[in-house]
Structure formats: structure tokens, C-alpha cells
Protein backbone atom coordinates (compact mmCIF):
# COMPACT_ATOMS: atom_id res chain seq x y z
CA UNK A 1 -15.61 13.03 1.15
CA UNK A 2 -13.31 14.38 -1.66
CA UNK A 3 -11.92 16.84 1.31
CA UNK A 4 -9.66 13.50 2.63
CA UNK A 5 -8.60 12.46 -1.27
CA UNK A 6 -4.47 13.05 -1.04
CA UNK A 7 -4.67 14.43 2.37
CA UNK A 8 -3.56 11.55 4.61
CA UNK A 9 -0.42 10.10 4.45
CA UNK A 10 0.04 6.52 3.68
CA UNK A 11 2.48 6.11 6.17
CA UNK A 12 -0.45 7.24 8.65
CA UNK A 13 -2.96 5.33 7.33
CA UNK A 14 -0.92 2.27 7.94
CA UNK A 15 -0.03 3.32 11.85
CA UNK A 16 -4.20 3.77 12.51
CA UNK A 17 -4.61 0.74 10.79
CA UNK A 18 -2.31 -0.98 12.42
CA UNK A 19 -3.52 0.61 15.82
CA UNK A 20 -6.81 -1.00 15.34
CA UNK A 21 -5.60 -4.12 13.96
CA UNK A 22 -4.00 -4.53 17.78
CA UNK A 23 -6.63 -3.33 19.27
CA UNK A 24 -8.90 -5.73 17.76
CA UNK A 25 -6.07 -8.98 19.01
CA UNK A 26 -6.58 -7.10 22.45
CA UNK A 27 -10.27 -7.53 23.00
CA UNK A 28 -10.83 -10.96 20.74
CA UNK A 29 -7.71 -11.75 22.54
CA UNK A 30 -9.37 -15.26 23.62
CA UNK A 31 -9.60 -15.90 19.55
CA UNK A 32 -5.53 -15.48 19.05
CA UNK A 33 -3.88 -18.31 17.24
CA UNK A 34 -0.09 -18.90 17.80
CA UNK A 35 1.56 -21.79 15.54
CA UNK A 36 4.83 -23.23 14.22
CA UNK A 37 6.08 -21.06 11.12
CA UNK A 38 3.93 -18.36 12.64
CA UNK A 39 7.18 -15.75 13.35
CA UNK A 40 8.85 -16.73 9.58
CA UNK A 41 5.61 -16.04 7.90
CA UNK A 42 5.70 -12.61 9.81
CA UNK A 43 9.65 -12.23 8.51
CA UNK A 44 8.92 -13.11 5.33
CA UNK A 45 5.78 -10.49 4.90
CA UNK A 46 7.91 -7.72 6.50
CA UNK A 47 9.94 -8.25 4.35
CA UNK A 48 7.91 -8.00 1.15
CA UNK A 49 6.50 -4.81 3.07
CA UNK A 50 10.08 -3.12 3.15
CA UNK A 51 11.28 -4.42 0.43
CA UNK A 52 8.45 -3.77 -2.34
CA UNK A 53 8.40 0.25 -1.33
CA UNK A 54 11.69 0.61 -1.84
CA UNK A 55 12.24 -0.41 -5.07
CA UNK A 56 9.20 2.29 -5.57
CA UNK A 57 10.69 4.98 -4.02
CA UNK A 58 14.57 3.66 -6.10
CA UNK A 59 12.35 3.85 -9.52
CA UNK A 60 10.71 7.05 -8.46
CA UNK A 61 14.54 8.34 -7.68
CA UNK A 62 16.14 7.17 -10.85
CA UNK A 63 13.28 8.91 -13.10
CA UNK A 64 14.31 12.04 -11.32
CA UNK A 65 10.33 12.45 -10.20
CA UNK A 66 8.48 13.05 -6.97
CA UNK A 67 7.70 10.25 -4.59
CA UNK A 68 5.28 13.00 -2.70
CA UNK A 69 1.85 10.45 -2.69
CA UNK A 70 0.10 13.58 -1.66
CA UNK A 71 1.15 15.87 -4.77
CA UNK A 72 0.95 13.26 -8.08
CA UNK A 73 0.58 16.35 -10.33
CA UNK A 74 4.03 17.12 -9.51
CA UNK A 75 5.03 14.06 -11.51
CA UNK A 76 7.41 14.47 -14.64
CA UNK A 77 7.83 10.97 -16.04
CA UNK A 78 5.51 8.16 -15.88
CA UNK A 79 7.61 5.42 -14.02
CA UNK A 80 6.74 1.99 -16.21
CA UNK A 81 9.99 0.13 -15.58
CA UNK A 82 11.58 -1.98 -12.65
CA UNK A 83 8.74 -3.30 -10.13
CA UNK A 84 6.27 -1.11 -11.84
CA UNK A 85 6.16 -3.78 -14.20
CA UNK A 86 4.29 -5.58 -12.32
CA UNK A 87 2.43 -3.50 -10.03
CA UNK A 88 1.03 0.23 -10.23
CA UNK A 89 1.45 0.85 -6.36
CA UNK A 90 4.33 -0.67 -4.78
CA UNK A 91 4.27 1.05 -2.28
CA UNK A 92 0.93 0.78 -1.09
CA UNK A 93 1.25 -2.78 -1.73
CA UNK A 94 3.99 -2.65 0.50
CA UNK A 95 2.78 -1.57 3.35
CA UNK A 96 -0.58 -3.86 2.53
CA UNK A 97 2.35 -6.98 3.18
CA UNK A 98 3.48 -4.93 6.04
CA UNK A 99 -0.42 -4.83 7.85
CA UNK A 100 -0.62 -8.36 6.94
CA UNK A 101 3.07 -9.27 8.51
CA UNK A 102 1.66 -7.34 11.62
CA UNK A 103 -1.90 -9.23 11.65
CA UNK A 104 0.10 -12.62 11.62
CA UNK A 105 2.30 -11.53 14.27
CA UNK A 106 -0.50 -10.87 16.55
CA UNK A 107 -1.92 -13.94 15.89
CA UNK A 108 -5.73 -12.89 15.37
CA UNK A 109 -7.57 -13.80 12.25
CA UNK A 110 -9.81 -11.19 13.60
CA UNK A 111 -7.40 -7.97 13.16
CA UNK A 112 -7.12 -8.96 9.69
CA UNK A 113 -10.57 -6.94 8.91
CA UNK A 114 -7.89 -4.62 9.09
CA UNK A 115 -5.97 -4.92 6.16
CA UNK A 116 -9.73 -4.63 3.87
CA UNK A 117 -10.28 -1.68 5.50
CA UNK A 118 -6.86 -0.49 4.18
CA UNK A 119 -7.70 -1.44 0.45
CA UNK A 120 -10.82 0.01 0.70
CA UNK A 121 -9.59 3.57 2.27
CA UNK A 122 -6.55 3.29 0.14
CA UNK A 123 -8.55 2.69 -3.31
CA UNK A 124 -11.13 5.57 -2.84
CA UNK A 125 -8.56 8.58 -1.12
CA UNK A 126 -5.51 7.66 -2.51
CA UNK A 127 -5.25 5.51 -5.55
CA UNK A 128 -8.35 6.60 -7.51
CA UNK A 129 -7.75 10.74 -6.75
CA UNK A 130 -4.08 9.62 -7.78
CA UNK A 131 -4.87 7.81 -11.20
CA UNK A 132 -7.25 10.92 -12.06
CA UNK A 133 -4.27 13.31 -11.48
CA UNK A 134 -2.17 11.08 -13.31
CA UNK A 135 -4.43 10.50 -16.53
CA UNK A 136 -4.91 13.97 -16.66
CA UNK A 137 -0.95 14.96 -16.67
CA UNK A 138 0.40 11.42 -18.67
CA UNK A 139 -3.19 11.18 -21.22
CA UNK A 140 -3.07 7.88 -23.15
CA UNK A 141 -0.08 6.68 -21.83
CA UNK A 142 -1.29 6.40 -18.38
CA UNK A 143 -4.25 4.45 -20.06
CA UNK A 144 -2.41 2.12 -21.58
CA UNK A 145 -0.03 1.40 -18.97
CA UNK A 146 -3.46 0.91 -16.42
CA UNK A 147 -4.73 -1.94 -18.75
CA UNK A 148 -1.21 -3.87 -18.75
CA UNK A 149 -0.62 -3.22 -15.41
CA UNK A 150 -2.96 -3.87 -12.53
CA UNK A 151 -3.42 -1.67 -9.57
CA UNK A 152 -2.07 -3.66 -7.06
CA UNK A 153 -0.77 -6.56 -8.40
């Protein structure tokens, strides 16, 4: 399994995920759930979703380091500042608020499976291979900024 670590995409990971999430309102279609507040809850998600990646990439940009999720031993500076003071993955959490805009959109409790399924890839091919890379490259003060700041939030 260590073959798909840092291979994938985020970006793609989301558009599969979110492919199943619709396929899943399509056939438990008789399940769906439409209510008052349901479009502003999905406005105010996708917005979190855009939002929270860009001021990832913007602190990425200022520290002059790569934003490339696929090559973290490219990284020069360890980013601690702005919104990664309050999340290690802002990114990722991003687009989590962006599955989760999507699922409420649809309108099925059901395609939410889809945003665990996210996590779960996410954690183990992405995150984990990433925070190896990076403990490796940034030694104790990687460590030190894992224990003050959570993973996702």
C-alpha cells in the first residue's frame, strides 16, 4: 500500500470522492432530505472549503516554500504562522468543508459516508507519509509544532 502514499492528488481524491458521494444521493435517492437553510449551510461550507486552502497555499507563498502535497521533502521552512496556527492541514481541511458543502447540497445523509472515507484515505496516503517526510527534514521542531497543533483542527 505504501506504492499510493504521495501519489494521488488531493484535488483528485476530492473529485472521486465527491463522484461517489453523488452517486450514493442517486441510488438512496428515496432517502434525500431537502430543508429550509439547506442551500446557506451549503454557502457557508463552500465557503470554509475555498477559503481555508487558500490561506494555506498564501502562507505556503509568503514562506517562499513548495505547496507541491506530493513532494513535502522539497519544503524549506516549516510554515507555523497564519491559519497554521490552528490547523496542520488547511488545505485538506478545506476540501473536507468542501465534501461536506457538497453532501448537504445533495441532500443525502447517506453520501456523507463519503467524507470518512476521505479522512481515512487522506490520514494513511497523504498526511501520515507527509508528517514522516516532514519530521525527518524539520527534526524537533516539527515535533513540537505536532503536539500544539492538531492535524486537522
Amino acid at each position: 500500500m505504501k506504492s499510493l502514499e504521495l501519489k494521488v492528488p488531493p484535488v483528485l481524491v476530492v473529485a472521486v470522492v465527491a463522484g461517489l458521494m453523488w452517486l450514493t444521493a442517486h441510488y438512496t435517492e428515496a432517502f434525500n432530505q431537502f430543508y429550509v437553510g439547506q442551500r446557506a449551510a451549503a454557502i457557508f461550507l463552500l465557503a470554509l472549503g475555498v477559503l481555508l486552502p487558500l490561506l494555506g497555499v498564501v502562507g505556503f507563498r509568503r514562506a517562499q516554500t513548495t505547496v507541491d502535497p506530493r513532494a513535502p521533502a522539497k519544503s524549506t521552512k516549516l510554515v507555523t504562522s497564519g491559519i497554521y496556527q490552528r490547523t496542520r492541514n488547511p488545505m485538506y481541511l478545506g476540501f473536507f468543508f468542501l465534501l461536506m458543502a457538497w453532501g448537504v447540497f445533495l441532500g443525502s445523509v447517506f453520501s456523507l459516508w463519503g467524507l470518512a472515507l476521505y479522512v481515512a484515505y487522506m490520514n494513511r496516503f497523504q498526511i501520515i507519509p507527509e508528517e514522516r517526510i516532514l519530521t525527518e527534514t524539520f527534526g524537533e521542531a516539527y515535533k513540537d509544532y505536532c503536539q500544539k497543533i492538531g492535524r486537522w483542527w
